[in-house]
PDB file of N, CA and C in Angstrom:
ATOM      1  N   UNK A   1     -29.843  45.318-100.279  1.00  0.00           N
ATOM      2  CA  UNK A   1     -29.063  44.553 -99.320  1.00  0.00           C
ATOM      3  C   UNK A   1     -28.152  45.470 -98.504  1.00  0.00           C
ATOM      4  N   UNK A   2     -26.959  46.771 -99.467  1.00  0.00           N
ATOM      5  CA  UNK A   2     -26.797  47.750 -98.397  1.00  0.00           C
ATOM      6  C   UNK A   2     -27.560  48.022 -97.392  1.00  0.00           C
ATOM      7  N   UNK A   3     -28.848  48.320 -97.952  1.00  0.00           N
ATOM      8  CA  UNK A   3     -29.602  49.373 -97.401  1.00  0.00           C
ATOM      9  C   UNK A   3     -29.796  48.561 -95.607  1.00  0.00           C
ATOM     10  N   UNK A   4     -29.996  47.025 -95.630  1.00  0.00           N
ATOM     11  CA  UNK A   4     -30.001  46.540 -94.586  1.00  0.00           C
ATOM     12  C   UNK A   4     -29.153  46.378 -94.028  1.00  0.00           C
ATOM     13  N   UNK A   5     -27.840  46.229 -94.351  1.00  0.00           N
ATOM     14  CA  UNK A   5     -26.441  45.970 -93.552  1.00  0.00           C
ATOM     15  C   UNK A   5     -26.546  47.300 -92.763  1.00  0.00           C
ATOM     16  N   UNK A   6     -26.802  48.610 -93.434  1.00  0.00           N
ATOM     17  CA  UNK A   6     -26.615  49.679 -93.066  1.00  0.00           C
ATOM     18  C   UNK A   6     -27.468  50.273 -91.720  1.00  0.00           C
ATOM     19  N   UNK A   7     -28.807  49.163 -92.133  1.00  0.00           N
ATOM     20  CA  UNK A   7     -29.332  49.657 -90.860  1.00  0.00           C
ATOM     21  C   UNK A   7     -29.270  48.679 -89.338  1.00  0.00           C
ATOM     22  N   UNK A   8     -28.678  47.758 -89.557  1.00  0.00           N
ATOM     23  CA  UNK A   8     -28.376  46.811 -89.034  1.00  0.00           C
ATOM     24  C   UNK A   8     -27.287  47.533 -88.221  1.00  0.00           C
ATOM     25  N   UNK A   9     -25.844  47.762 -88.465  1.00  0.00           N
ATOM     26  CA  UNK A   9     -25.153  48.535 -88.514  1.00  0.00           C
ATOM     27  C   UNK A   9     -25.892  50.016 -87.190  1.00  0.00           C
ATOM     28  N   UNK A  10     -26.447  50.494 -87.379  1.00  0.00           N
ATOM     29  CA  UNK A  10     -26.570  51.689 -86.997  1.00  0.00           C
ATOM     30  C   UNK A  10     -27.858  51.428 -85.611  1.00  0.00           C
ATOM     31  N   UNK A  11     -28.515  49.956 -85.929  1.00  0.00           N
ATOM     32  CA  UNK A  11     -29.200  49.625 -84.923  1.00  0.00           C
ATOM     33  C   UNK A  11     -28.505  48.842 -83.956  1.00  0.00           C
ATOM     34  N   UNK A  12     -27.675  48.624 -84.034  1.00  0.00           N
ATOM     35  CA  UNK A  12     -26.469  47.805 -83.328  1.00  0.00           C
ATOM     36  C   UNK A  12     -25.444  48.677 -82.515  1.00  0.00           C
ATOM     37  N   UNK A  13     -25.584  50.164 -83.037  1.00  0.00           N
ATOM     38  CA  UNK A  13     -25.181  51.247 -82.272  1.00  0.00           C
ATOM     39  C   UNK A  13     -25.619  51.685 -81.110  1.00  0.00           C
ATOM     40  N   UNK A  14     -27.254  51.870 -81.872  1.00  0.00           N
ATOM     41  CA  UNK A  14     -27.869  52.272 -80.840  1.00  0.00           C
ATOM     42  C   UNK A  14     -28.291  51.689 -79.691  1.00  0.00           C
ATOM     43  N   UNK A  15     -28.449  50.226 -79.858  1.00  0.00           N
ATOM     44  CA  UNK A  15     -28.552  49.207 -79.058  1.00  0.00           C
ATOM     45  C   UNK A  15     -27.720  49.289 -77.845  1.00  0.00           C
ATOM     46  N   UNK A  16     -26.138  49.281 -78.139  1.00  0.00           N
ATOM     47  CA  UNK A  16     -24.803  49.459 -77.475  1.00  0.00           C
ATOM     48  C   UNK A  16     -24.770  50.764 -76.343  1.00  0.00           C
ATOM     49  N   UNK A  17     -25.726  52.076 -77.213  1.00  0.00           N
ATOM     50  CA  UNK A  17     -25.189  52.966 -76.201  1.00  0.00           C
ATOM     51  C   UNK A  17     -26.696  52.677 -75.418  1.00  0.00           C
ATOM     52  N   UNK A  18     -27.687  52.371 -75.488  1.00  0.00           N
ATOM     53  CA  UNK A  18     -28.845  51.812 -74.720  1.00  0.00           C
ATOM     54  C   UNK A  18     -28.074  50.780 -73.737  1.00  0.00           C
ATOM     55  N   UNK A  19     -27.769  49.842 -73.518  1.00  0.00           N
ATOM     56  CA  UNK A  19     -27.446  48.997 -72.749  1.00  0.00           C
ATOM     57  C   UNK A  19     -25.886  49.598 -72.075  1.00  0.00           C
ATOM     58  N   UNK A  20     -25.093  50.480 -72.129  1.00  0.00           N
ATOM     59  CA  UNK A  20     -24.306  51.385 -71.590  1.00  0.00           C
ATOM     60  C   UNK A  20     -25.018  52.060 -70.411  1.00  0.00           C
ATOM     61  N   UNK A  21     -25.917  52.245 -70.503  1.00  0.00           N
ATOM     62  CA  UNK A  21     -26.917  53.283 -69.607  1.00  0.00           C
ATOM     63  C   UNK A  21     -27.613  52.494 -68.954  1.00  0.00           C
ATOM     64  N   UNK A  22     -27.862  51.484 -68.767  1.00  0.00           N
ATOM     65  CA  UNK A  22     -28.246  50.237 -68.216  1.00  0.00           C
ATOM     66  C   UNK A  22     -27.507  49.779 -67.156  1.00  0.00           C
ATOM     67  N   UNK A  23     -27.535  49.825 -65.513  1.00  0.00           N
ATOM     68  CA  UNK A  23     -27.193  49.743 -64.484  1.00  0.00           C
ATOM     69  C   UNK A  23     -27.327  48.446 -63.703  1.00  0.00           C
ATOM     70  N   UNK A  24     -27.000  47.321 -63.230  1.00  0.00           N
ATOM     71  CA  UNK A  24     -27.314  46.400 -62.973  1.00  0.00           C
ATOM     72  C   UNK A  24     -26.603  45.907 -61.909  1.00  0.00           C
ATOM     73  N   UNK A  25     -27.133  45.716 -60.465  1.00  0.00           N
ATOM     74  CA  UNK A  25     -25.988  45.738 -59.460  1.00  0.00           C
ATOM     75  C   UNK A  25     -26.621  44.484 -58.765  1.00  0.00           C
ATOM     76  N   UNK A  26     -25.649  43.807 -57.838  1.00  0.00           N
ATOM     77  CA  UNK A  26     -25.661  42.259 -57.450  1.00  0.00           C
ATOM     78  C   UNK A  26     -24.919  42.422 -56.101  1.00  0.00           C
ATOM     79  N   UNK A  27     -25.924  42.116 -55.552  1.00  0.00           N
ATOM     80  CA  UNK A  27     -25.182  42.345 -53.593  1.00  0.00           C
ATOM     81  C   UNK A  27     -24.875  41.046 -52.922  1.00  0.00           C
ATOM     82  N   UNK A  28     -23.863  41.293 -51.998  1.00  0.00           N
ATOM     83  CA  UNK A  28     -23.945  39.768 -51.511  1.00  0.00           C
ATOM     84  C   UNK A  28     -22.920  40.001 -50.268  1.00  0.00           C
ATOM     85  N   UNK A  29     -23.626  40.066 -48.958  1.00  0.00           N
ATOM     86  CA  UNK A  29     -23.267  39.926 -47.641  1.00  0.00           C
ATOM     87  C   UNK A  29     -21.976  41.421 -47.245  1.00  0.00           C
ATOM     88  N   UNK A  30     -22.262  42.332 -47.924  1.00  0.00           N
ATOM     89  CA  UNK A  30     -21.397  43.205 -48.125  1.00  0.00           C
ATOM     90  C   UNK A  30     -20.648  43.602 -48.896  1.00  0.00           C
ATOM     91  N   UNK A  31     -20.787  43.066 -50.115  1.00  0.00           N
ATOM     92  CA  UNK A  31     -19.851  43.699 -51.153  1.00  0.00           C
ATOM     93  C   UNK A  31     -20.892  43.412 -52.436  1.00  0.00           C
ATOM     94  N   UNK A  32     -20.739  44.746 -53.072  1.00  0.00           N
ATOM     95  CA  UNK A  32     -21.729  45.385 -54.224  1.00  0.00           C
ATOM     96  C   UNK A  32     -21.382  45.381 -55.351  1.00  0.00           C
ATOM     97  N   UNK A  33     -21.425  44.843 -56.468  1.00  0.00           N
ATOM     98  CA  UNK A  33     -20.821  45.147 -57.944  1.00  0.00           C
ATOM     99  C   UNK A  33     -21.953  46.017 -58.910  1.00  0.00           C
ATOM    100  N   UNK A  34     -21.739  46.548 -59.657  1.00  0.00           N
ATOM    101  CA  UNK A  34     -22.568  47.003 -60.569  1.00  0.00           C
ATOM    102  C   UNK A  34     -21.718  47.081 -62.133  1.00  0.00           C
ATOM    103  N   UNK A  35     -22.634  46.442 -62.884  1.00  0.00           N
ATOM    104  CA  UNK A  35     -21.805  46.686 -64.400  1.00  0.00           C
ATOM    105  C   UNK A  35     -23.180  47.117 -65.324  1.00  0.00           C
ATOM    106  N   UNK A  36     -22.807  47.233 -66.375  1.00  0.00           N
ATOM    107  CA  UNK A  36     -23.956  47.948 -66.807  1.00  0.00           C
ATOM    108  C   UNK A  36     -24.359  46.260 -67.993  1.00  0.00           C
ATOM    109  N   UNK A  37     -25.429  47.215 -68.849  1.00  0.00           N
ATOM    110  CA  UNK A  37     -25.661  46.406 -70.028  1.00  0.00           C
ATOM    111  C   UNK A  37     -25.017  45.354 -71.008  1.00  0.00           C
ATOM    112  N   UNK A  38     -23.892  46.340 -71.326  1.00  0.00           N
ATOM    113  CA  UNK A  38     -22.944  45.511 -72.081  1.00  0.00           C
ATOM    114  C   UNK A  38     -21.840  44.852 -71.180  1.00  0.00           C
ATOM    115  N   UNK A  39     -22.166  44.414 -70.104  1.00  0.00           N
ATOM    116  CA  UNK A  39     -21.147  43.462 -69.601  1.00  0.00           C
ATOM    117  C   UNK A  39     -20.061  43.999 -69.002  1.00  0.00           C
ATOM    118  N   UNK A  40     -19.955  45.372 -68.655  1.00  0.00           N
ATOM    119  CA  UNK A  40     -18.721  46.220 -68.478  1.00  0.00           C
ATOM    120  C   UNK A  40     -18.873  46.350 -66.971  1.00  0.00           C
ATOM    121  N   UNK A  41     -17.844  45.827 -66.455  1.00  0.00           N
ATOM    122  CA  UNK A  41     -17.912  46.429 -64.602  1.00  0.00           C
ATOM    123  C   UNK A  41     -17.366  47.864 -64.510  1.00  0.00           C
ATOM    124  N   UNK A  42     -18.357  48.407 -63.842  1.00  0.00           N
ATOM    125  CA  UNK A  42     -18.724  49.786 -63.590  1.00  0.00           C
ATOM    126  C   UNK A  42     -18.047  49.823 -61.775  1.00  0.00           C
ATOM    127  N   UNK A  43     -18.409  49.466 -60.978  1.00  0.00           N
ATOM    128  CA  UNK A  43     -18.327  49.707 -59.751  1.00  0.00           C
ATOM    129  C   UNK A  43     -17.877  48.460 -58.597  1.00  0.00           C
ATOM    130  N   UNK A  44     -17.014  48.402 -57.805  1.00  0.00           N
ATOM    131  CA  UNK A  44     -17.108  47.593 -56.886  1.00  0.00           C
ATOM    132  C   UNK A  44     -17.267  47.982 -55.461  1.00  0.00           C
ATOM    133  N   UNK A  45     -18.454  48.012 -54.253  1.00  0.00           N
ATOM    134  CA  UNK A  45     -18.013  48.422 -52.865  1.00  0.00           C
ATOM    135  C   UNK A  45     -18.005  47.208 -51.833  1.00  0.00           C
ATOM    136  N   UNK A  46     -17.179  47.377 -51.168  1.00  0.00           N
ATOM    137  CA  UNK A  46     -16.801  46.383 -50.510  1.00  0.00           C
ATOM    138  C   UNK A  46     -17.094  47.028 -48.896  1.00  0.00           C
ATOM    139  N   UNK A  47     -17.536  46.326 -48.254  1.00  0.00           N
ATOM    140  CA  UNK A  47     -18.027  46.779 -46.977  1.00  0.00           C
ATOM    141  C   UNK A  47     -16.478  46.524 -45.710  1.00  0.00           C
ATOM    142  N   UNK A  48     -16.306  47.358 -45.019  1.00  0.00           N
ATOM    143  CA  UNK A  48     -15.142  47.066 -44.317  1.00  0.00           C
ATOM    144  C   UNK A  48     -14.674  45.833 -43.661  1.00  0.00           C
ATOM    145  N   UNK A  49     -16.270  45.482 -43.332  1.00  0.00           N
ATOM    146  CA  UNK A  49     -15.519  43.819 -42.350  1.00  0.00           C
ATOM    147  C   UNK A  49     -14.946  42.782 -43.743  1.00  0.00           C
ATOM    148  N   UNK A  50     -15.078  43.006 -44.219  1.00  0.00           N
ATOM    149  CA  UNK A  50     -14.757  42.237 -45.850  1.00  0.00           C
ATOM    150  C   UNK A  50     -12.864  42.474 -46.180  1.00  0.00           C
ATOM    151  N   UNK A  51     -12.493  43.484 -45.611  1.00  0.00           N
ATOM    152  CA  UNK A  51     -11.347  43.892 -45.706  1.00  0.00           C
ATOM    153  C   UNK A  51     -10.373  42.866 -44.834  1.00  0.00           C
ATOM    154  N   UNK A  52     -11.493  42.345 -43.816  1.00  0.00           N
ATOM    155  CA  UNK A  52      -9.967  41.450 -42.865  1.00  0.00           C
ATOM    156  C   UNK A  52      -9.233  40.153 -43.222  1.00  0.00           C
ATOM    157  N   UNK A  53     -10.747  39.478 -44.558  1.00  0.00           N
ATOM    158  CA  UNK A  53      -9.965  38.309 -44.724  1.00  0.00           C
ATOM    159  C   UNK A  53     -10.295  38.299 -46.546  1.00  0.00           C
ATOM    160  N   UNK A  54      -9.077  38.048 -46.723  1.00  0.00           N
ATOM    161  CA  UNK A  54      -8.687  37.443 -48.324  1.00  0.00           C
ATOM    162  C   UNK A  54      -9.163  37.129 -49.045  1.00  0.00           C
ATOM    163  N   UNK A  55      -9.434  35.729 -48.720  1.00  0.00           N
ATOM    164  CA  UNK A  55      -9.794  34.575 -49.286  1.00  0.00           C
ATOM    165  C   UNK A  55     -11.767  34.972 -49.260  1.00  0.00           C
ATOM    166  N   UNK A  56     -11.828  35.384 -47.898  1.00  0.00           N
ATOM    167  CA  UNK A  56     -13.492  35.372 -47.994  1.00  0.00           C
ATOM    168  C   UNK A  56     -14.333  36.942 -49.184  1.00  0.00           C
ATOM    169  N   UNK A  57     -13.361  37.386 -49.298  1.00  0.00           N
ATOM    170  CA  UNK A  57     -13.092  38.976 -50.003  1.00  0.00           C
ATOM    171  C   UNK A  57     -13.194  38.148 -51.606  1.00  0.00           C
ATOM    172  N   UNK A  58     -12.369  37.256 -51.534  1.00  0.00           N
ATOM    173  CA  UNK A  58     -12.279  36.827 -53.197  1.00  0.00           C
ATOM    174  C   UNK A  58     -12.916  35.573 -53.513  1.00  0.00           C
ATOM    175  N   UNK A  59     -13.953  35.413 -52.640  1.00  0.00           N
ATOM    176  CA  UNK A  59     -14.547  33.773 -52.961  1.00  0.00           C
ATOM    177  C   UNK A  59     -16.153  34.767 -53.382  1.00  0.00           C
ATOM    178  N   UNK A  60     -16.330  35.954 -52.143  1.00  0.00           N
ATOM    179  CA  UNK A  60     -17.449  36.665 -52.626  1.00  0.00           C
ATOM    180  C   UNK A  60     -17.537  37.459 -53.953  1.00  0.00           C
ATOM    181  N   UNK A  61     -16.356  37.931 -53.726  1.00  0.00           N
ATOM    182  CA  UNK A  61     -16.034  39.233 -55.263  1.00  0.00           C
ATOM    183  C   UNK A  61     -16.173  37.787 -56.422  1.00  0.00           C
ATOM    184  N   UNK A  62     -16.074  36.841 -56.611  1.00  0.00           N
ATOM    185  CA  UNK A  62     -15.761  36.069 -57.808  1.00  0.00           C
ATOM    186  C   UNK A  62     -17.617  35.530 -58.272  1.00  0.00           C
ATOM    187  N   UNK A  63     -18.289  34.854 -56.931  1.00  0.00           N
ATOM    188  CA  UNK A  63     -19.330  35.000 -56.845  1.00  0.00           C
ATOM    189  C   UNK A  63     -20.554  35.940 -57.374  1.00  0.00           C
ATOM    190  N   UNK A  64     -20.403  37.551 -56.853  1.00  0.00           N
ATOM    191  CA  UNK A  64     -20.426  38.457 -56.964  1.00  0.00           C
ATOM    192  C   UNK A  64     -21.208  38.772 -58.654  1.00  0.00           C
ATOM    193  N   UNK A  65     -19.586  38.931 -58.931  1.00  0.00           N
ATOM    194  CA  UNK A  65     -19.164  39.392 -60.689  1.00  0.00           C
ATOM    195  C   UNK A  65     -19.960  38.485 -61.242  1.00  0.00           C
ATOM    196  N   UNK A  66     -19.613  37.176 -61.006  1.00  0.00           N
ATOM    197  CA  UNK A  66     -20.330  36.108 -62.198  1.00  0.00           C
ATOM    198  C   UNK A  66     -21.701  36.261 -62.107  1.00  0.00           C
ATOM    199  N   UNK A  67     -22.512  36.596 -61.376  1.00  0.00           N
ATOM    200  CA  UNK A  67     -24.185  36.809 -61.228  1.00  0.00           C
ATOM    201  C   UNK A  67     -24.708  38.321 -61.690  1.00  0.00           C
ATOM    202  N   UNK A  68     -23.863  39.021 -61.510  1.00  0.00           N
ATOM    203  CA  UNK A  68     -23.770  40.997 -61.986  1.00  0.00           C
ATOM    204  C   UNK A  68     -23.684  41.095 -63.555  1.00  0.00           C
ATOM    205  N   UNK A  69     -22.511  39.816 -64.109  1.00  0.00           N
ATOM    206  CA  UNK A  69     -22.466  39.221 -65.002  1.00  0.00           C
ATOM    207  C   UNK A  69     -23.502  38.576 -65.665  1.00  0.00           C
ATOM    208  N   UNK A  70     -24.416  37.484 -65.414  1.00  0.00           N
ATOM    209  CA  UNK A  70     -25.377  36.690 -65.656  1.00  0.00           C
ATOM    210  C   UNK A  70     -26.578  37.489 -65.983  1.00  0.00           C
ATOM    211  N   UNK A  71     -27.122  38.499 -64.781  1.00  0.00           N
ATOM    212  CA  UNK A  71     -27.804  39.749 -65.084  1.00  0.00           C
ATOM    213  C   UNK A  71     -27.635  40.700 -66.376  1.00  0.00           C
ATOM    214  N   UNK A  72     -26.455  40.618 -66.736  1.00  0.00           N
ATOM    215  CA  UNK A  72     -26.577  41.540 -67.527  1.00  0.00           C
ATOM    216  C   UNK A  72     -26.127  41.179 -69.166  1.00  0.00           C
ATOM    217  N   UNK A  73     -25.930  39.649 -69.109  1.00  0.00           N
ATOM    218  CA  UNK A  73     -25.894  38.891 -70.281  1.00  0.00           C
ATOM    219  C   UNK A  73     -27.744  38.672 -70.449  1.00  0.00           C
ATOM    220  N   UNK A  74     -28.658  38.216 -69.487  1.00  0.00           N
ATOM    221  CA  UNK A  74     -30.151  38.218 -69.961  1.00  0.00           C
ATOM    222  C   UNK A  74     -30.716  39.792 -70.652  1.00  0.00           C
ATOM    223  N   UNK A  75     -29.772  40.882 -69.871  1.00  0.00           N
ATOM    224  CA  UNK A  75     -30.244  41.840 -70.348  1.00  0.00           C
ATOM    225  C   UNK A  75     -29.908  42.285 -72.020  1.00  0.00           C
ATOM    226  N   UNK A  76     -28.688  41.756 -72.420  1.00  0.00           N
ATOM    227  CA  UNK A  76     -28.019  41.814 -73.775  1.00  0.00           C
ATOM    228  C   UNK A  76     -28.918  41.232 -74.418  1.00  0.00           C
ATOM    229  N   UNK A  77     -29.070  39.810 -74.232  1.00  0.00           N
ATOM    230  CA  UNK A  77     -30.025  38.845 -74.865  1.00  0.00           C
ATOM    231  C   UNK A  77     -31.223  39.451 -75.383  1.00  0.00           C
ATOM    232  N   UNK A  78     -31.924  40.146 -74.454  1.00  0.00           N
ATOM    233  CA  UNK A  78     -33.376  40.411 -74.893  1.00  0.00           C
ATOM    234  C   UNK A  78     -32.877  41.603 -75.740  1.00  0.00           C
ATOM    235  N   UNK A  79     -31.563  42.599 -75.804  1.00  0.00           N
ATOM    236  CA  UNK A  79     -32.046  43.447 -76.417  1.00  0.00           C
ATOM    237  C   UNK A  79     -31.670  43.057 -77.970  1.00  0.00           C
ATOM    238  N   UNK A  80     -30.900  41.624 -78.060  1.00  0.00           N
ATOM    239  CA  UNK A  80     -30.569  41.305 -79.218  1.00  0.00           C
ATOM    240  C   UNK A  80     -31.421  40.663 -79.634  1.00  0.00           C
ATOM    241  N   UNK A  81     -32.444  39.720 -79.217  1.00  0.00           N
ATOM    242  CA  UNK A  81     -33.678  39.233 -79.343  1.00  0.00           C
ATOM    243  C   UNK A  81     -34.921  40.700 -80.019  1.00  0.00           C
ATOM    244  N   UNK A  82     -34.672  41.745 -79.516  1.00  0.00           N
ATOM    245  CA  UNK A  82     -35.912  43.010 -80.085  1.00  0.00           C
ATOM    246  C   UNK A  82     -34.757  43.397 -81.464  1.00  0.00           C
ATOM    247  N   UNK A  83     -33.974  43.450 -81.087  1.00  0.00           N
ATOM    248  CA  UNK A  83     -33.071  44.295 -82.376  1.00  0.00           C
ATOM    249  C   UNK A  83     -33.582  43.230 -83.532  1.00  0.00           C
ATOM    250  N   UNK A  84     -33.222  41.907 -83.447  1.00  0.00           N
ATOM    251  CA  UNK A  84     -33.624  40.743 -84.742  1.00  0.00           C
ATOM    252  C   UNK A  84     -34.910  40.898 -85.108  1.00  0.00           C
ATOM    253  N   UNK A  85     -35.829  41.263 -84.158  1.00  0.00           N
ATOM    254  CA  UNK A  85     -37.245  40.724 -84.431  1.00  0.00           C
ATOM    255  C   UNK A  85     -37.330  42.079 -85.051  1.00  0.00           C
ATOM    256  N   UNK A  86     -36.887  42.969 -84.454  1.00  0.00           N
ATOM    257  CA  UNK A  86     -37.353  44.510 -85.298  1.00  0.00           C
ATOM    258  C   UNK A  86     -36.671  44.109 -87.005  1.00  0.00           C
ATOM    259  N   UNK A  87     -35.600  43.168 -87.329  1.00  0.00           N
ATOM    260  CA  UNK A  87     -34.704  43.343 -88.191  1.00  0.00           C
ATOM    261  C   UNK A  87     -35.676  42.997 -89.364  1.00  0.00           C
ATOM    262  N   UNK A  88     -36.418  42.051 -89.071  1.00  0.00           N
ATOM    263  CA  UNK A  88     -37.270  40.551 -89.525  1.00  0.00           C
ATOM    264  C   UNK A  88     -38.311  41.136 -90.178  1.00  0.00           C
ATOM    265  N   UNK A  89     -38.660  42.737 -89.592  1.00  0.00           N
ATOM    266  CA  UNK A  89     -40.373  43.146 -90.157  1.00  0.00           C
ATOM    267  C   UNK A  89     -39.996  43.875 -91.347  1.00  0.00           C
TER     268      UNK A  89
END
């Protein structure tokens, strides 16, 4: 039973720094997010005409994130979906 916690444990590592390295970016009318695997925002570019108004800056950026987001929760999923099924054999 160690012996599985342990590898469980250490496949759950490797999993983590796999999906770290995992790039996932979401565009939308000028402004770019990228976060990686594990859900972490990595990058935001924002295109200049985006700079003049506020509200249209933060209705896109919110937009944006939550889909850069969404992307990269399917990507978690499947790798927690291979990690179990590998767990199972």
């Amino acid at each position: 039973m160690m012996g599985k916690l342990q590898e469980a444990q250490k496949e759950s590592t490797a999993m983590k720094a796999r999906l770290a390295q995992i790039e996932l970016r979401e565009e939308n009318a000028g402004l770019s997010v990228i976060v990686n695997g594990n859900k972490e925002l990595k990058d935001i570019i924002i295109a200049e005409n985006l700079m003049k108004s506020n509200e249209e800056l933060a209705d896109k950026l919110v937009i944006t994130i939550n889909r850069a987001l969404a992307k990269a929760q399917e990507v978690n999923d499947r790798e927690m979906q291979s990690m179990a099924a590998s767990m199972l054999k």
